[in-house]
C-alpha atoms as a PDB file:
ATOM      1  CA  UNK A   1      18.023  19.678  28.127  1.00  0.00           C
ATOM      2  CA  UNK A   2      18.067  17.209  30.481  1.00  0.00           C
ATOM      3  CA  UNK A   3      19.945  15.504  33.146  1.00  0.00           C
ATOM      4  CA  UNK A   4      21.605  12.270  31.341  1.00  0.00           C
ATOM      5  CA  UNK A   5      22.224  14.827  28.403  1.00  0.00           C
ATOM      6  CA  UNK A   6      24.740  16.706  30.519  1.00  0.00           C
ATOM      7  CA  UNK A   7      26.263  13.188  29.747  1.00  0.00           C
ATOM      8  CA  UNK A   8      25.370  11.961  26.360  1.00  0.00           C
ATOM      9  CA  UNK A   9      25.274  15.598  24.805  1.00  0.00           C
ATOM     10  CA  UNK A  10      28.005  17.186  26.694  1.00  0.00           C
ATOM     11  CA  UNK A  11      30.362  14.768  27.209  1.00  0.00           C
ATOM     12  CA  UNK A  12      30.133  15.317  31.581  1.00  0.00           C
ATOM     13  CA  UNK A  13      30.979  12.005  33.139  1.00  0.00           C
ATOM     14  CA  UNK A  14      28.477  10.396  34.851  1.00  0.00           C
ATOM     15  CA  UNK A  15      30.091   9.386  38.739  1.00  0.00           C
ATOM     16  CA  UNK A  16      26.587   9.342  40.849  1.00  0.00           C
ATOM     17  CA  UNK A  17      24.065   7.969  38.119  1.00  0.00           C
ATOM     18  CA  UNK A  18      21.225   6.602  40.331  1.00  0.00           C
ATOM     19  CA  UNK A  19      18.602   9.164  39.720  1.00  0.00           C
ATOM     20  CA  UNK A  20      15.539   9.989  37.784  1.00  0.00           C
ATOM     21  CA  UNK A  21      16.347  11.926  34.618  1.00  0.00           C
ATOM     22  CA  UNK A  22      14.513  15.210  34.554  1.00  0.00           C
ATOM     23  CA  UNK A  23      14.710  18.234  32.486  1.00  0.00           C
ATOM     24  CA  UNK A  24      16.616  21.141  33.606  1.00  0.00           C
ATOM     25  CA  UNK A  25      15.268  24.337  34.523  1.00  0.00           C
ATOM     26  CA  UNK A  26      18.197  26.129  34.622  1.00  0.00           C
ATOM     27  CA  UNK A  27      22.166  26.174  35.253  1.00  0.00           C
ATOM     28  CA  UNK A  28      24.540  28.051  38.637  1.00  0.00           C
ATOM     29  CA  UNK A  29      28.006  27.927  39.104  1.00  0.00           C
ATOM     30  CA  UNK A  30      29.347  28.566  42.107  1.00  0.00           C
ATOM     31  CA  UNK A  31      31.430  27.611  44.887  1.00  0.00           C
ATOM     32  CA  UNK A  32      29.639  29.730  47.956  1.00  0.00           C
ATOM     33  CA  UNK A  33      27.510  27.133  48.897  1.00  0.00           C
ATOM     34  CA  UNK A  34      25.562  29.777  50.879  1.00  0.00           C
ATOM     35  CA  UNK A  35      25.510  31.413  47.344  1.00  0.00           C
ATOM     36  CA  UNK A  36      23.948  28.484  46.283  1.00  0.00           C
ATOM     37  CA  UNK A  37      21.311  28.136  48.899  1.00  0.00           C
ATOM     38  CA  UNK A  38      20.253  31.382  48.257  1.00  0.00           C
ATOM     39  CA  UNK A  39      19.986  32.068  45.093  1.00  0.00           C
ATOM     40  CA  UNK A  40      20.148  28.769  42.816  1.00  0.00           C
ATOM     41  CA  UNK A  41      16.790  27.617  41.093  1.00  0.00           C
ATOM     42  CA  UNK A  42      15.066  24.614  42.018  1.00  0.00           C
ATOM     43  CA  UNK A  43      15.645  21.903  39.026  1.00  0.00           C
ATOM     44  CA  UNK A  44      18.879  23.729  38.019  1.00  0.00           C
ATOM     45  CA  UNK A  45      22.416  22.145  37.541  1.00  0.00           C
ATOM     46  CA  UNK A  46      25.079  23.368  39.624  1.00  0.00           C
ATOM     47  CA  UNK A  47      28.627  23.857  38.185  1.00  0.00           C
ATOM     48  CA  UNK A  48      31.107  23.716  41.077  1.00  0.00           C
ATOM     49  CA  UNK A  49      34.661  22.350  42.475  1.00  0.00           C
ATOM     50  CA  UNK A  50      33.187  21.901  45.653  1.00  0.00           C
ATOM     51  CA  UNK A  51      33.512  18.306  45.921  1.00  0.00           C
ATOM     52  CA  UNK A  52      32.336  16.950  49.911  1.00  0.00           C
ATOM     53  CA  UNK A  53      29.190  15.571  50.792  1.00  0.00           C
ATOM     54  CA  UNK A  54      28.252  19.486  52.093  1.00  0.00           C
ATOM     55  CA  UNK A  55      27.615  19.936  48.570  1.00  0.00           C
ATOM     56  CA  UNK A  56      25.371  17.392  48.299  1.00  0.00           C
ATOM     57  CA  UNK A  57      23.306  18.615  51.141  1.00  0.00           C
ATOM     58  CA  UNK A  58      23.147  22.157  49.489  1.00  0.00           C
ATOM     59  CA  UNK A  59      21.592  20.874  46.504  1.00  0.00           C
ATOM     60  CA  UNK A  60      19.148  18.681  47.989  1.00  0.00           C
ATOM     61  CA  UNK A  61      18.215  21.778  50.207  1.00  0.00           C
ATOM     62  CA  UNK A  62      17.793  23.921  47.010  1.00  0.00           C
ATOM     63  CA  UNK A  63      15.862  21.259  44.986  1.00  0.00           C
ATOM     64  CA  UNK A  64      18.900  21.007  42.437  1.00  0.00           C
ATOM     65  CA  UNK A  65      18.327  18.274  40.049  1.00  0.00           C
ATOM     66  CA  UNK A  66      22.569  17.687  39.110  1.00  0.00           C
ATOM     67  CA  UNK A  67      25.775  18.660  40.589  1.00  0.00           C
ATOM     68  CA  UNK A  68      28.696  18.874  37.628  1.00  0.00           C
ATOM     69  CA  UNK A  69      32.468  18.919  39.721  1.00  0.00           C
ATOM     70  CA  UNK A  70      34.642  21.114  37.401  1.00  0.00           C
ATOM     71  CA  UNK A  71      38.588  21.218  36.883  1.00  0.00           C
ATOM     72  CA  UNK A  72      38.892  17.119  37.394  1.00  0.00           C
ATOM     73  CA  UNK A  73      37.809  17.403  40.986  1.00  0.00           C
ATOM     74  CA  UNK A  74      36.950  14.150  42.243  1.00  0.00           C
ATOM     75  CA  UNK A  75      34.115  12.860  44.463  1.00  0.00           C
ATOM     76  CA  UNK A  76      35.258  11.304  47.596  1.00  0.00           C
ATOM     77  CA  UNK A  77      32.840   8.017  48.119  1.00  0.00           C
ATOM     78  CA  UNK A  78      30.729   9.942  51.133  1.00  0.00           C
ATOM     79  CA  UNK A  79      29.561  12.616  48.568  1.00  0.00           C
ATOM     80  CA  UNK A  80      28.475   9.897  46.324  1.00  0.00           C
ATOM     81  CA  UNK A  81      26.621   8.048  49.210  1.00  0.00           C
ATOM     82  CA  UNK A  82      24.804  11.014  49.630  1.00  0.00           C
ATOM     83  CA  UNK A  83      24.093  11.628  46.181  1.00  0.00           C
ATOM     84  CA  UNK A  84      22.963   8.232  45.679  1.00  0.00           C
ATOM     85  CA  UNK A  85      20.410   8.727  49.069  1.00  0.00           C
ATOM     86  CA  UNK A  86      18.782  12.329  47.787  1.00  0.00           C
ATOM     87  CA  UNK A  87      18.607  10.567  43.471  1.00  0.00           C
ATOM     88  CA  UNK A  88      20.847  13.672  43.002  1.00  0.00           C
ATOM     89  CA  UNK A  89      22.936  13.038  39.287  1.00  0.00           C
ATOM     90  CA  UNK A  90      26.403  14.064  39.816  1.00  0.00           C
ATOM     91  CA  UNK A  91      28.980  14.278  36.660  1.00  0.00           C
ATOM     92  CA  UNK A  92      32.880  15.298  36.571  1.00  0.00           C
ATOM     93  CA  UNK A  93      34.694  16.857  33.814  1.00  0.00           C
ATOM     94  CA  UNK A  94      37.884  18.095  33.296  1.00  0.00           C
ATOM     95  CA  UNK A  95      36.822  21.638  31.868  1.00  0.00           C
ATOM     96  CA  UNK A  96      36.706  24.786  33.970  1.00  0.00           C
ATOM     97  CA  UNK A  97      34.063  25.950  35.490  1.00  0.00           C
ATOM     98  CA  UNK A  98      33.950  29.251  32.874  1.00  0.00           C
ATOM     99  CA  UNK A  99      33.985  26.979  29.808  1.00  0.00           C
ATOM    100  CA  UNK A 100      31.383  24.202  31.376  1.00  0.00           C
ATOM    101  CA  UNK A 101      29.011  26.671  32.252  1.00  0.00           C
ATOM    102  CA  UNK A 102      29.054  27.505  28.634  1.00  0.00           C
ATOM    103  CA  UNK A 103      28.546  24.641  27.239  1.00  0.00           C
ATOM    104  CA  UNK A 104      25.618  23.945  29.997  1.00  0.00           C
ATOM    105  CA  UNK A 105      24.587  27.611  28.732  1.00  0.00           C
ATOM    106  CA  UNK A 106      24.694  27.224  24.420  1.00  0.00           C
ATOM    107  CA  UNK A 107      22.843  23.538  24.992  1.00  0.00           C
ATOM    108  CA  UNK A 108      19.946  25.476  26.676  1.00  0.00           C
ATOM    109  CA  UNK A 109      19.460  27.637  24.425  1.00  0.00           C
ATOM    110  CA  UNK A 110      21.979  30.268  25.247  1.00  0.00           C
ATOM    111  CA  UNK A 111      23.979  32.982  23.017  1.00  0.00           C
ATOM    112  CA  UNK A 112      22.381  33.599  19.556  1.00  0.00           C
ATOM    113  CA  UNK A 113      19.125  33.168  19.468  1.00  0.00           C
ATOM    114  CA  UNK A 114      18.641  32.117  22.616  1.00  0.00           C
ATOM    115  CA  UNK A 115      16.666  33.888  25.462  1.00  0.00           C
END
């Protein structure tokens, strides 16, 4: 999977879209951003409602390749500045964070027959 699919596949909206589309290495959801720094996977996706520009700098720290905001958070305009300056894809959605991690999950090859 990669980064525009988290739009065209899973139906995230795009709301930071200046970036270089990448496949993803992996998924985290979390809202400890410490959490994050620690233990999230370079090239992953993060799956958060931590919507501020901190977040930003969290993913750029930990080599994150996407940021999806869950539960209809909204990015305030300084997150997507910063976004825009680190190429970092960032993508709303009204789902949870339980059921978008799922589908981020299934779509790399996840559940049944998966790894």
């Amino acid at each position: 999977m990669t980064i525009r699919e988290l739009g065209t596949e899973l139906g995230f909206q795009p709301v930071q879209d200046h970036y270089q589309d990448r496949p993803l290495d992996g998924g985290y959801t979390s809202d400890l951003l410490s959490d994050v720094m620690a233990k999230a996977g370079a090239g992953s996706v993060l799956l958060t409602i931590q919507a501020h520009k901190n977040t930003v700098a969290v993913a750029s720290l930990a080599n994150l390749a996407a940021i999806v905001l869950c539960g209809g958070r909204k990015a305030p305009e300084d997150m997507l500045d910063a976004a825009r300056a680190e190429g970092l894809a960032v993508f709303a959605t009204d789902l949870d964070q339980f059921h978008a991690t799922g589908l981020v999950y299934q779509a790399m090859g996840g559940g049944a027959g998966g790894r």
